[in-house]
N, C-alpha and C. Protein backbone atom coordinates (compact mmCIF):
# COMPACT_ATOMS: atom_id res chain seq x y z
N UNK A 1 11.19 15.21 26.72
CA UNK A 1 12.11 14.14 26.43
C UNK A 1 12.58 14.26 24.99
N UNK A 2 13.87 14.15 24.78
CA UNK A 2 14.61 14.20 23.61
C UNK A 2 14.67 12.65 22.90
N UNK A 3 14.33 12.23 21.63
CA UNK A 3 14.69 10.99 21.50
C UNK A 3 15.61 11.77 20.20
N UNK A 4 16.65 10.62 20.27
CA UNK A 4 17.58 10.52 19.38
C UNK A 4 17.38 9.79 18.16
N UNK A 5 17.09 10.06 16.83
CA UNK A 5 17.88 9.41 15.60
C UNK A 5 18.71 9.67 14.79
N UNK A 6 19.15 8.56 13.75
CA UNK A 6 20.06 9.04 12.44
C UNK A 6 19.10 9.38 11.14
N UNK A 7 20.14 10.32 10.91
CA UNK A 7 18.63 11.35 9.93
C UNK A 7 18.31 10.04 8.75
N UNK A 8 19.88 9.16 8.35
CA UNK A 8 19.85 8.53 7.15
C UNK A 8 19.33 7.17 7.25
N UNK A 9 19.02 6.76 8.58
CA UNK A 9 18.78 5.41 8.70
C UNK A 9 16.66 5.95 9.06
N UNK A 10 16.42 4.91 7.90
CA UNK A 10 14.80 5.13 8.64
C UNK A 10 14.19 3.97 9.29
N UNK A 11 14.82 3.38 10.03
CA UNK A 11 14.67 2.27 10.67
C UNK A 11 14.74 3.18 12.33
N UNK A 12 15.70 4.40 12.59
CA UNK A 12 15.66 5.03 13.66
C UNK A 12 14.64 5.90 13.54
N UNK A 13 14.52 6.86 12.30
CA UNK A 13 13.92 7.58 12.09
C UNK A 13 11.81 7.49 12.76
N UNK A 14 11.60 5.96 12.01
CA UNK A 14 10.48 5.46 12.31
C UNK A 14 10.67 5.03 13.61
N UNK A 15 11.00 4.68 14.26
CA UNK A 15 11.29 3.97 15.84
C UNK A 15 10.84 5.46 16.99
N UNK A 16 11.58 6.24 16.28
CA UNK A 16 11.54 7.76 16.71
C UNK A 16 10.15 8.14 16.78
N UNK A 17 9.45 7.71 15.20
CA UNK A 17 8.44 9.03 15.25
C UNK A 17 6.96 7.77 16.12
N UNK A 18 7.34 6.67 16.15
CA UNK A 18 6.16 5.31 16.99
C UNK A 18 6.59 5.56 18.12
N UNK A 19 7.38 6.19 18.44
CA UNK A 19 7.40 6.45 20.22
C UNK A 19 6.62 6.33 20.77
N UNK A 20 5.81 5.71 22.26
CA UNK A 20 6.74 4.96 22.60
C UNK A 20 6.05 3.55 22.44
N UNK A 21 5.87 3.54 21.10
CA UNK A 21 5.44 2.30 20.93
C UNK A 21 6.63 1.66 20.44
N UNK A 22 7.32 -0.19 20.04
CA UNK A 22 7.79 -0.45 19.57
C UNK A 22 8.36 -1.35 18.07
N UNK A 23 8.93 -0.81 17.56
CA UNK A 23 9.05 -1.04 16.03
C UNK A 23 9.81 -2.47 16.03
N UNK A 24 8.63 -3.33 15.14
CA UNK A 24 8.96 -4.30 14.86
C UNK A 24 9.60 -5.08 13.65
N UNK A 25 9.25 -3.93 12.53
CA UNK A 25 9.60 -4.13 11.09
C UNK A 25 8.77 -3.48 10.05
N UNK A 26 10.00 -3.07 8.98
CA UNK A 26 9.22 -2.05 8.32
C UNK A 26 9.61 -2.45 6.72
N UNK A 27 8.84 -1.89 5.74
CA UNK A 27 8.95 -2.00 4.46
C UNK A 27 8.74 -0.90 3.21
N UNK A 28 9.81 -0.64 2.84
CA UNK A 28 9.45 0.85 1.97
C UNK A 28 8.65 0.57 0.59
N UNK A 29 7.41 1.11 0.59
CA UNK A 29 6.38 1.46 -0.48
C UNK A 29 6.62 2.24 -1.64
N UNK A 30 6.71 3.07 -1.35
CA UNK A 30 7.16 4.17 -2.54
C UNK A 30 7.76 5.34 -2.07
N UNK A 31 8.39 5.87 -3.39
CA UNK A 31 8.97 6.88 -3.41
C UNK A 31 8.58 8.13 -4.03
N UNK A 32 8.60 9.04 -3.74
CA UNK A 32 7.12 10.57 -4.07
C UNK A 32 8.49 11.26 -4.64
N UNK A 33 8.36 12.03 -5.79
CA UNK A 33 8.88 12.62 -6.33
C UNK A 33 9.71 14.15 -5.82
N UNK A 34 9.17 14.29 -4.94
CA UNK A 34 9.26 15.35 -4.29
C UNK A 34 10.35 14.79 -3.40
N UNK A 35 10.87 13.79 -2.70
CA UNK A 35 11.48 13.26 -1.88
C UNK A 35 10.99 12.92 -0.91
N UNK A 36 9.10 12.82 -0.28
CA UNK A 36 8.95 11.60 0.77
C UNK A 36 8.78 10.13 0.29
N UNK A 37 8.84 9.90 1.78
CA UNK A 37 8.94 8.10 1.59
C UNK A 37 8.04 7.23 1.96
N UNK A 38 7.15 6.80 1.41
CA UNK A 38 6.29 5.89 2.48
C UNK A 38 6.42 4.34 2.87
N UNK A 39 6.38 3.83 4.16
CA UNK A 39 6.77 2.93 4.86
C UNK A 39 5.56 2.15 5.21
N UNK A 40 5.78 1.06 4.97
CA UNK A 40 4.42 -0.12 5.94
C UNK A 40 4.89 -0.37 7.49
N UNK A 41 4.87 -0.24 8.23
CA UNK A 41 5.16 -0.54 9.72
C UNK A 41 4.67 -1.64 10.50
N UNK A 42 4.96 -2.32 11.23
CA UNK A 42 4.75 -3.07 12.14
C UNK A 42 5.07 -2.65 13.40
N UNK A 43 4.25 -2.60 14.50
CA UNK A 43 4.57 -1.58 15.69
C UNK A 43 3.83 -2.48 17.08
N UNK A 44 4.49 -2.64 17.90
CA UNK A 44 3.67 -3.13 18.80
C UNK A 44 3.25 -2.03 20.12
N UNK A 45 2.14 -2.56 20.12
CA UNK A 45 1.77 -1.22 21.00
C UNK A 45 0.93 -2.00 22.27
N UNK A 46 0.63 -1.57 23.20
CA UNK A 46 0.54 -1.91 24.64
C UNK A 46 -1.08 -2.49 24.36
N UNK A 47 -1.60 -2.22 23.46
CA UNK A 47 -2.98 -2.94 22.77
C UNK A 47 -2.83 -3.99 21.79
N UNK A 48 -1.59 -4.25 21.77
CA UNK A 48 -1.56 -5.30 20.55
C UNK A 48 -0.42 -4.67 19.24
N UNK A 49 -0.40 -6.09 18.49
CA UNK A 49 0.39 -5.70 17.34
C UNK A 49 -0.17 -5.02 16.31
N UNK A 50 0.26 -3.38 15.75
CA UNK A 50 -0.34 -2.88 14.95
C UNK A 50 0.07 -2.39 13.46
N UNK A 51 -0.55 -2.37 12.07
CA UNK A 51 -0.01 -2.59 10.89
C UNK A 51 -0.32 -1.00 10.63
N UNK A 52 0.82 -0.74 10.79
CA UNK A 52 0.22 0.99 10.06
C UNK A 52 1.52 1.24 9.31
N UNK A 53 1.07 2.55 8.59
CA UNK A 53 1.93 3.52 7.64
C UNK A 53 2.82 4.88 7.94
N UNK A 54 3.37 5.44 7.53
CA UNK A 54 4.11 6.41 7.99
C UNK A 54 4.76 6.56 6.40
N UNK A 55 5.24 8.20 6.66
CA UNK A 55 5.56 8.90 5.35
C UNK A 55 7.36 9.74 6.42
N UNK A 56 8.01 8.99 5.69
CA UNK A 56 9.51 9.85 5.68
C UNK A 56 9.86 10.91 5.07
N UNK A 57 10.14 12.35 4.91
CA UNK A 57 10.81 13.35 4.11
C UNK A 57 11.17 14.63 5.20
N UNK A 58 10.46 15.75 4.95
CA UNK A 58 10.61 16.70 5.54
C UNK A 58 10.40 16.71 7.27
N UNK A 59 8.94 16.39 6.68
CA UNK A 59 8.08 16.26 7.58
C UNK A 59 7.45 15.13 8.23
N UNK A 60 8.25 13.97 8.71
CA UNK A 60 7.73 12.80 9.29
C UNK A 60 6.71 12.72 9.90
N UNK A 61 5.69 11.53 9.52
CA UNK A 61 4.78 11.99 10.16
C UNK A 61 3.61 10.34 10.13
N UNK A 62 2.94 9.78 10.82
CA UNK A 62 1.73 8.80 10.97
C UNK A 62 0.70 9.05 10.06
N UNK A 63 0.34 8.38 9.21
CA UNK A 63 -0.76 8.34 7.88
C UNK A 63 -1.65 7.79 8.58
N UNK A 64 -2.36 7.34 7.80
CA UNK A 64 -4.38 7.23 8.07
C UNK A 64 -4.20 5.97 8.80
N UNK A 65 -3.66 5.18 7.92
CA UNK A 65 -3.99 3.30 8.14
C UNK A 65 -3.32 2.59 9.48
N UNK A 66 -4.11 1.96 10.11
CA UNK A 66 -3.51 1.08 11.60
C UNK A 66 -4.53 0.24 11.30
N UNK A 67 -4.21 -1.32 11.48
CA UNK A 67 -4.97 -2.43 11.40
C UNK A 67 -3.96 -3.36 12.19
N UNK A 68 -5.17 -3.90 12.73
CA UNK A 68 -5.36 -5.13 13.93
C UNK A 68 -4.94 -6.30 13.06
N UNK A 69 -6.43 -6.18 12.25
CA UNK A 69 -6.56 -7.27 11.83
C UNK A 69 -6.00 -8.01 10.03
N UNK A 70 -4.18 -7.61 10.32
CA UNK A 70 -3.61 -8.65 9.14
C UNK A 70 -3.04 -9.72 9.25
N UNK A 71 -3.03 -10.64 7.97
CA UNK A 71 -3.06 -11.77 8.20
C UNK A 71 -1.47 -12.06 6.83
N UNK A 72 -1.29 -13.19 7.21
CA UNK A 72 0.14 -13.89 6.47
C UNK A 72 -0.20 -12.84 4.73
N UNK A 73 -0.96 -12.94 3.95
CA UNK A 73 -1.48 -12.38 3.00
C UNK A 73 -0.79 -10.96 2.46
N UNK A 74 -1.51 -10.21 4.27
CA UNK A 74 -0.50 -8.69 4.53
C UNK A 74 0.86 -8.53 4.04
N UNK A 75 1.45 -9.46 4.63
CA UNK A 75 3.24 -9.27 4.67
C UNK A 75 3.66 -9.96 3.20
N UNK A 76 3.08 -10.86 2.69
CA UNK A 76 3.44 -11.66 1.28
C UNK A 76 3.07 -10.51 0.32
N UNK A 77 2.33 -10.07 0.04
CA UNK A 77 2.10 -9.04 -1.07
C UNK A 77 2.75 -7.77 -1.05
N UNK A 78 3.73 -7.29 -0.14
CA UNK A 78 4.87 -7.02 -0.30
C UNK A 78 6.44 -7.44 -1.02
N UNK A 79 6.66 -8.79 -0.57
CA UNK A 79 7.42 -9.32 -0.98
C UNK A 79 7.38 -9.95 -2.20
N UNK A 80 5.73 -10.15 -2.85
CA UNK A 80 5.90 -10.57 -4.01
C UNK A 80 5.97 -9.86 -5.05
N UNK A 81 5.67 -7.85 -4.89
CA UNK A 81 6.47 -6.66 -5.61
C UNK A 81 7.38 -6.80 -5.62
N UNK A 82 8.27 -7.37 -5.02
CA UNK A 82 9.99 -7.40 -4.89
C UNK A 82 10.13 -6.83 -3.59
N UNK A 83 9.38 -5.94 -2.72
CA UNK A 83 9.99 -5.19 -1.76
C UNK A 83 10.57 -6.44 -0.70
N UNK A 84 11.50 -5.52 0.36
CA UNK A 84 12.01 -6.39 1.14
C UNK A 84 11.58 -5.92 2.99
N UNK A 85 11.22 -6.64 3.51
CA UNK A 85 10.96 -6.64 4.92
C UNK A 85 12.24 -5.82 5.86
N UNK A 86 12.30 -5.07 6.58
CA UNK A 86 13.56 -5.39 7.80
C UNK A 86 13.11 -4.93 8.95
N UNK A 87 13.42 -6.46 9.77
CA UNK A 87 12.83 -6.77 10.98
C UNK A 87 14.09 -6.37 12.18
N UNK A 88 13.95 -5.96 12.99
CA UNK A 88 14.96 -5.72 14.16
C UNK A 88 15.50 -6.68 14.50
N UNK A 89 14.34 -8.13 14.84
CA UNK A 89 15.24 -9.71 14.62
C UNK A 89 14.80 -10.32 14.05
N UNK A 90 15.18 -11.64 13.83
CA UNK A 90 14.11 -12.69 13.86
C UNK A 90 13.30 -13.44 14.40
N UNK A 91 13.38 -12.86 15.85
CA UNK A 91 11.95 -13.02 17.21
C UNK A 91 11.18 -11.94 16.77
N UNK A 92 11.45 -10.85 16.52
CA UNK A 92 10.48 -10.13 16.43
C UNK A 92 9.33 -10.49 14.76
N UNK A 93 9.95 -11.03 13.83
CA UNK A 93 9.26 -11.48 12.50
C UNK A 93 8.11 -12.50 13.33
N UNK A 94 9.34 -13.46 13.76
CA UNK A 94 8.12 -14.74 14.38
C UNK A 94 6.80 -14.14 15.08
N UNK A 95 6.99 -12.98 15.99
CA UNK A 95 5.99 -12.07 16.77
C UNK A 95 4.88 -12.24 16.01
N UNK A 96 5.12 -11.43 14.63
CA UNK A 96 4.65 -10.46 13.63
C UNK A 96 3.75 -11.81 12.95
N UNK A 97 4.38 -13.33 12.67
CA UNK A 97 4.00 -14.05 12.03
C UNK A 97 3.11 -14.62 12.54
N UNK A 98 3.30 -15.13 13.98
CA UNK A 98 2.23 -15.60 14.69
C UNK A 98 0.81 -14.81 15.02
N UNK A 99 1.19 -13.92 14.70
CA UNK A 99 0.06 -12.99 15.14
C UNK A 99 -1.07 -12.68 13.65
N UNK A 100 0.20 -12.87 12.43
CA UNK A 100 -0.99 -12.59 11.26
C UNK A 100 -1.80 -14.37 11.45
N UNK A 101 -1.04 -15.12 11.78
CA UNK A 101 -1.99 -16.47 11.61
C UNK A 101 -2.93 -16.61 12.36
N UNK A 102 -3.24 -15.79 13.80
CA UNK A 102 -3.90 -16.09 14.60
C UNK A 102 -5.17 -15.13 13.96
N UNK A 103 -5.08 -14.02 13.72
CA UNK A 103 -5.72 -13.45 12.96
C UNK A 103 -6.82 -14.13 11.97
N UNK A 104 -5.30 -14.81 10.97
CA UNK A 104 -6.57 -15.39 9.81
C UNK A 104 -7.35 -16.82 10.35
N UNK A 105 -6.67 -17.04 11.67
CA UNK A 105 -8.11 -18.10 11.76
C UNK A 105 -8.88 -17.49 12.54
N UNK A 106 -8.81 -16.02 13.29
CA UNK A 106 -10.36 -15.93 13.61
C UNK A 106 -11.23 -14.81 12.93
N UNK A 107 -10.44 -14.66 11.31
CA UNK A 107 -11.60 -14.62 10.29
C UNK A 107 -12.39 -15.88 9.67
N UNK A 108 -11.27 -17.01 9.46
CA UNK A 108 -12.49 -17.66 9.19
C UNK A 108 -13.05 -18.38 10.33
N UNK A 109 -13.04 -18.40 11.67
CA UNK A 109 -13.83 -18.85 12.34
C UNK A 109 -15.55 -17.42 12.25
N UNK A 110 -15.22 -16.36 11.90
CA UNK A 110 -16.23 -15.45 11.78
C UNK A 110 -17.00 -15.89 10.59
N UNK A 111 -15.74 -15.89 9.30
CA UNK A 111 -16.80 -16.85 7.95
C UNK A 111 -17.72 -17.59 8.04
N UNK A 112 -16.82 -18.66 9.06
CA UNK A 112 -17.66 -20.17 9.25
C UNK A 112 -18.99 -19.41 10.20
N UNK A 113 -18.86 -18.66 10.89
CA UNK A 113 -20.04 -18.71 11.37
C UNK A 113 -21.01 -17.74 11.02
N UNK A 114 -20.90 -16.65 10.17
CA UNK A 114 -21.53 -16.12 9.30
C UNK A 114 -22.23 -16.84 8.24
N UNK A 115 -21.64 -17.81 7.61
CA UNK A 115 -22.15 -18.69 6.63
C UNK A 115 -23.21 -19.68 7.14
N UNK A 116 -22.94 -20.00 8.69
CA UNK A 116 -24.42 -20.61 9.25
C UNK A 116 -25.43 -20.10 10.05
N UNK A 117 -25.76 -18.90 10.40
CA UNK A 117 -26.69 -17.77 10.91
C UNK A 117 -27.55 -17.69 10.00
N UNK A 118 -28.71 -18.33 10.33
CA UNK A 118 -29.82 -18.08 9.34
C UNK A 118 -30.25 -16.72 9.18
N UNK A 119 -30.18 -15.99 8.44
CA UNK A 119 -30.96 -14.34 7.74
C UNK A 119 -32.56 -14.37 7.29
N UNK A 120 -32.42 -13.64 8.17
CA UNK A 120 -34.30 -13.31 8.00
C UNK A 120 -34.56 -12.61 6.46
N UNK A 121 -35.49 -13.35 5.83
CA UNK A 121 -35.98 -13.14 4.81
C UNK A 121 -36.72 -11.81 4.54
N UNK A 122 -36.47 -11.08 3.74
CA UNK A 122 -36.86 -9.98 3.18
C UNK A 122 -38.03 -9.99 2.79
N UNK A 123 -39.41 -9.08 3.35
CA UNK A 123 -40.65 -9.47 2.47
C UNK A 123 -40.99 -8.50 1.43
């Protein structure tokens, strides 16, 4: 199967290389001297919504990081570098949003209950 992108748009580019998962929104990180690009991704995949990375230049290609588990936190500390989000819509952000909140409450429902599990004392 052939998929099609535009070399200059990396909004296809990434859509292309998450095949056939689907791209929900992405955010450019940095820029490598050499001319790659690295991207934060949002990808939904048939397991859930997933937060991973990807590097644009020569050689496109999926980096180390995929996480389940981000929360509102994730996506703000982007935007408060200055970078800017772009989402395919604005159903798909809401997706993305609801899903970091559901997240951060069942870390702290894990807190809360970590914090009351009594720990056996060390002798």
């Amino acid at each position: 199967m052939f998929i099609f992108f535009f070399e200059n748009d990396p909004g296809s580019r990434l859509a292309a290389l998450f095949y056939p998962s689907f791209l929900l929104g992405y955010c450019q990180n940095w820029t490598w001297s050499w001319g790659t690009v690295d991207y934060t991704v949002f990808v939904e995949r048939p397991d859930g919504i997933c937060l991973q990375t990807a590097e644009l230049g020569e050689q496109d290609c999926i980096t180390y990081i995929k996480r389940k588990d981000f929360e509102p936190a994730s996506i703000s500390q982007y935007e408060e570098k200055g970078r800017t989000w772009v989402w395919t819509d604005e159903a798909e952000r809401e997706k993305v949003m609801n899903a970091a909140e559901l997240n951060r409450e069942r870390t702290r429902e894990k807190l809360q209950y970590m914090a009351y599990v009594p720990h056996k004392k060390k002798r």
